[in-house]
N, C-alpha and C. Protein backbone atom coordinates (compact mmCIF):
# COMPACT_ATOMS: atom_id res chain seq x y z
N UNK A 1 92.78 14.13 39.22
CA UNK A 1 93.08 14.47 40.59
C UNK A 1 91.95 15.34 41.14
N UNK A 2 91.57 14.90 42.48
CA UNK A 2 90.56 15.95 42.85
C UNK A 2 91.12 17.25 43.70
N UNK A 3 92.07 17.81 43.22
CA UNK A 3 93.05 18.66 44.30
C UNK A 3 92.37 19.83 44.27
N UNK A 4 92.59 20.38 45.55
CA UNK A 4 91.83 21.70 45.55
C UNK A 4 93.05 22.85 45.24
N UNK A 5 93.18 23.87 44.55
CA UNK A 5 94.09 24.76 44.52
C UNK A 5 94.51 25.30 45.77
N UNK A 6 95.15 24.48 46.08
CA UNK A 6 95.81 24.77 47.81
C UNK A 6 97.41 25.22 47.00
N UNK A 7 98.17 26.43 47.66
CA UNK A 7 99.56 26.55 47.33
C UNK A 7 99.95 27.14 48.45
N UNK A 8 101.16 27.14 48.61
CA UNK A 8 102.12 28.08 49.99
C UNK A 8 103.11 27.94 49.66
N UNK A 9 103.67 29.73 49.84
CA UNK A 9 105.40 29.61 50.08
C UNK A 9 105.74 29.06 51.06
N UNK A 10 106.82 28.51 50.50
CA UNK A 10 107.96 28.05 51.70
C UNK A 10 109.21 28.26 51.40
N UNK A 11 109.50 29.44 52.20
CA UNK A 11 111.32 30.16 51.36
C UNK A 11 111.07 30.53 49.70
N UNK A 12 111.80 29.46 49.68
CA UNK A 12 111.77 29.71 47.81
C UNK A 12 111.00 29.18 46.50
N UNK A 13 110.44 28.33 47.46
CA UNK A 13 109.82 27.59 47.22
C UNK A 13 107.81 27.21 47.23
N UNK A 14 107.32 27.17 46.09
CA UNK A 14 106.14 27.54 45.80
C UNK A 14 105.74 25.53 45.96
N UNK A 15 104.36 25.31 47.19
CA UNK A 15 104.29 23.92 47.47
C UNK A 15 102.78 23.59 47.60
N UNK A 16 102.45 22.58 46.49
CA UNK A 16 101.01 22.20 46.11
C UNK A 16 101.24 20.96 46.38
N UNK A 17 99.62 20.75 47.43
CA UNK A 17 99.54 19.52 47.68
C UNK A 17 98.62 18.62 46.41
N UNK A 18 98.59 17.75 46.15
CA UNK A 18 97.85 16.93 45.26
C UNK A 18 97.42 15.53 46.00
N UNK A 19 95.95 14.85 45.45
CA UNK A 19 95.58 14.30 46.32
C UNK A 19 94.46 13.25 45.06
N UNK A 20 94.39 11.96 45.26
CA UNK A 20 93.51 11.61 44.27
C UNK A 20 93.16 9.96 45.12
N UNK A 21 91.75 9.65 44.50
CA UNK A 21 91.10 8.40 45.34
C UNK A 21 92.05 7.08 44.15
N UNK A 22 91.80 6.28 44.91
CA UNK A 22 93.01 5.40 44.40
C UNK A 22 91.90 4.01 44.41
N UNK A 23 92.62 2.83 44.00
CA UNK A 23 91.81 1.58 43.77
C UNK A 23 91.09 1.17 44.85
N UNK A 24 91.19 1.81 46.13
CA UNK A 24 90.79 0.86 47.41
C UNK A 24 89.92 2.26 48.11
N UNK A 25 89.98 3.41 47.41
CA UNK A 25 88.63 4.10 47.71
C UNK A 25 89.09 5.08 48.95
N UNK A 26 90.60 4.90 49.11
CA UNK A 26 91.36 5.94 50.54
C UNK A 26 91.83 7.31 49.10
N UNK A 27 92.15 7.80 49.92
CA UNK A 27 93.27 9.11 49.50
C UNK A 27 94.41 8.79 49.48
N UNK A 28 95.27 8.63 48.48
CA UNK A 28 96.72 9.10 48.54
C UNK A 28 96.90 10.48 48.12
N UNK A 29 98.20 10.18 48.62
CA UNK A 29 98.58 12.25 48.36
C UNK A 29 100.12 12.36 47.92
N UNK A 30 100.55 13.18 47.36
CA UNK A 30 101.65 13.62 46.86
C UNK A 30 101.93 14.95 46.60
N UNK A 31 103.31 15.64 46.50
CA UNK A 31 102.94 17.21 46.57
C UNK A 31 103.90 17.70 45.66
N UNK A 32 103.82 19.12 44.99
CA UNK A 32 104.90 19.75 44.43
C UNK A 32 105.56 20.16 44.87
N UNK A 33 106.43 20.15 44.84
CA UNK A 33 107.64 21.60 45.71
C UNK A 33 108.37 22.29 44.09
N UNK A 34 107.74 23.16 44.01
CA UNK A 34 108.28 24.14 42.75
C UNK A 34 109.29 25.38 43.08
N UNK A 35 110.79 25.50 42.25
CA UNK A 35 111.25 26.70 42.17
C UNK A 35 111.71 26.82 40.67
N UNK A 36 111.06 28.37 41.05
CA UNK A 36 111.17 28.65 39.27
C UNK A 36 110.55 28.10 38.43
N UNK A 37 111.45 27.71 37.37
CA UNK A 37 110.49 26.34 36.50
C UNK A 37 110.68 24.92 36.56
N UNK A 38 111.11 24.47 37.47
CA UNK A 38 111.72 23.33 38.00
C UNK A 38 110.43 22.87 39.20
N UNK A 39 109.97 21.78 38.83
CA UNK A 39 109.17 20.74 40.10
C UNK A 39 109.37 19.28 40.48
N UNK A 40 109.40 19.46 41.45
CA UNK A 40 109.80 17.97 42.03
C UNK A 40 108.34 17.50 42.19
N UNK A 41 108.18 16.37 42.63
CA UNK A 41 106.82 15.43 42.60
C UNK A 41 107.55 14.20 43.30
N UNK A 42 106.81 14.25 45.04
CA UNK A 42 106.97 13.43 45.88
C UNK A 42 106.10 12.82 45.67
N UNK A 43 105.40 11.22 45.90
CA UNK A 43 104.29 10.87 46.19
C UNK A 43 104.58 9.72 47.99
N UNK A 44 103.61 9.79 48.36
CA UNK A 44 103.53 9.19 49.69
C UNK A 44 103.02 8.24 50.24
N UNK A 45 103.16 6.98 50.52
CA UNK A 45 102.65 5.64 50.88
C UNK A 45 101.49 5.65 51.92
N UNK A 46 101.39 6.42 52.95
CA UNK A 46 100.02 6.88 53.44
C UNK A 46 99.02 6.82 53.17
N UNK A 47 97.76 6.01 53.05
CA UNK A 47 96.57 6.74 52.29
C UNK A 47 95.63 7.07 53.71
N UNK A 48 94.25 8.09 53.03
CA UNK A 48 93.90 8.57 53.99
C UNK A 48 92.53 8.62 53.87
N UNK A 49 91.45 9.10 54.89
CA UNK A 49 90.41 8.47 54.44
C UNK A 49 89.65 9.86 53.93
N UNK A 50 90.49 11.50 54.16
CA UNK A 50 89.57 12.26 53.09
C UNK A 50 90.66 13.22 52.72
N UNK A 51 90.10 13.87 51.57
CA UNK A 51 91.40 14.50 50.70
C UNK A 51 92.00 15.58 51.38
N UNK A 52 91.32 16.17 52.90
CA UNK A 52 91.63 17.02 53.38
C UNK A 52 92.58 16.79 54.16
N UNK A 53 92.97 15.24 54.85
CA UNK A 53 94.13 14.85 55.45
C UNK A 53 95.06 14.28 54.80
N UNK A 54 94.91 14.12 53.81
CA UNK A 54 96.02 13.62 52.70
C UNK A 54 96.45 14.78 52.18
N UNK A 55 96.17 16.07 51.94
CA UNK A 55 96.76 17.50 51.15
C UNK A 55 97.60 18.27 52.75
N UNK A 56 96.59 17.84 53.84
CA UNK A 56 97.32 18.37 55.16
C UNK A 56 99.11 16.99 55.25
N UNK A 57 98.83 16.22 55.03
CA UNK A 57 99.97 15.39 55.34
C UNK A 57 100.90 15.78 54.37
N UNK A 58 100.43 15.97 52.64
CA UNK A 58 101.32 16.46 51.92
C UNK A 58 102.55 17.93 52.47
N UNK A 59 101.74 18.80 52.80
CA UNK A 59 102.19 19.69 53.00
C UNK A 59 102.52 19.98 54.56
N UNK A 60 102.18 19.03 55.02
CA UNK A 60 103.87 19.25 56.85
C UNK A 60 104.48 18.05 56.00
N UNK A 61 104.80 17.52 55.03
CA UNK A 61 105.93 16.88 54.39
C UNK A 61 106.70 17.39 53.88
N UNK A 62 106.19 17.97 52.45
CA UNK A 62 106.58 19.68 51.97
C UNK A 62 107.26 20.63 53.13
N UNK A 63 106.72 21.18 53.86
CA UNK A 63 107.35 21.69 54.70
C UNK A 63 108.86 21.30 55.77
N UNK A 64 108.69 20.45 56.07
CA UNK A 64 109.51 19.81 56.27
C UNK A 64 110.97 19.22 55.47
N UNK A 65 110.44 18.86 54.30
CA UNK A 65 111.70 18.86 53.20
C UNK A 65 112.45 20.19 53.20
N UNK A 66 111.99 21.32 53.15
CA UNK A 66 112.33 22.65 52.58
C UNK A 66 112.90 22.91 53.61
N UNK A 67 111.88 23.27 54.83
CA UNK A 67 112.58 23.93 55.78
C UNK A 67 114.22 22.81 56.17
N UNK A 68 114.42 21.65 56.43
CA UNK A 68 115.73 21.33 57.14
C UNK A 68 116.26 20.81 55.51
N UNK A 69 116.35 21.61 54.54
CA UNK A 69 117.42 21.81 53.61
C UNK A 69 117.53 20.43 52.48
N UNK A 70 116.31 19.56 52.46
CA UNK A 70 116.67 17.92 52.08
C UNK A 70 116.18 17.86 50.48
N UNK A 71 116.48 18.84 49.96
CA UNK A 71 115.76 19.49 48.28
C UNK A 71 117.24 19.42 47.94
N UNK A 72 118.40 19.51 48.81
CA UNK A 72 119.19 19.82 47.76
C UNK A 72 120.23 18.48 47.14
């Protein structure tokens, strides 16, 4: 993965985007949403054409899960 150590709280929740070049040479992206010792691992049908909009899309996704409650 070429991810850059990007992290942010969100509530309770600790959220890393991840991001890696794929067979066709775009970005896909996928993200953690961690609490505690527990991580979920979304990945996202999107691809993008640099890792900086694929870790930005991860995370207003991330954000979005957390904030309107859809983790639980």
């Amino acid at each position: 993965m070429l991810q850059q150590k990007i992290k942010e709280q969100v509530g309770n929740y600790v959220v890393t985007p991840l991001s890696h070049i794929d067979e066709s040479g775009q970005f896909a992206s996928s993200v953690s949403i961690r609490r505690g010792v527990y991580d979920r691992i979304f990945r996202f049908i999107p691809q993008f054409a640099s890792e900086a909009l694929a870790n930005s899309y991860a995370l207003a996704q991330a954000r979005t899960m957390v904030l309107s409650n859809q983790l639980n």
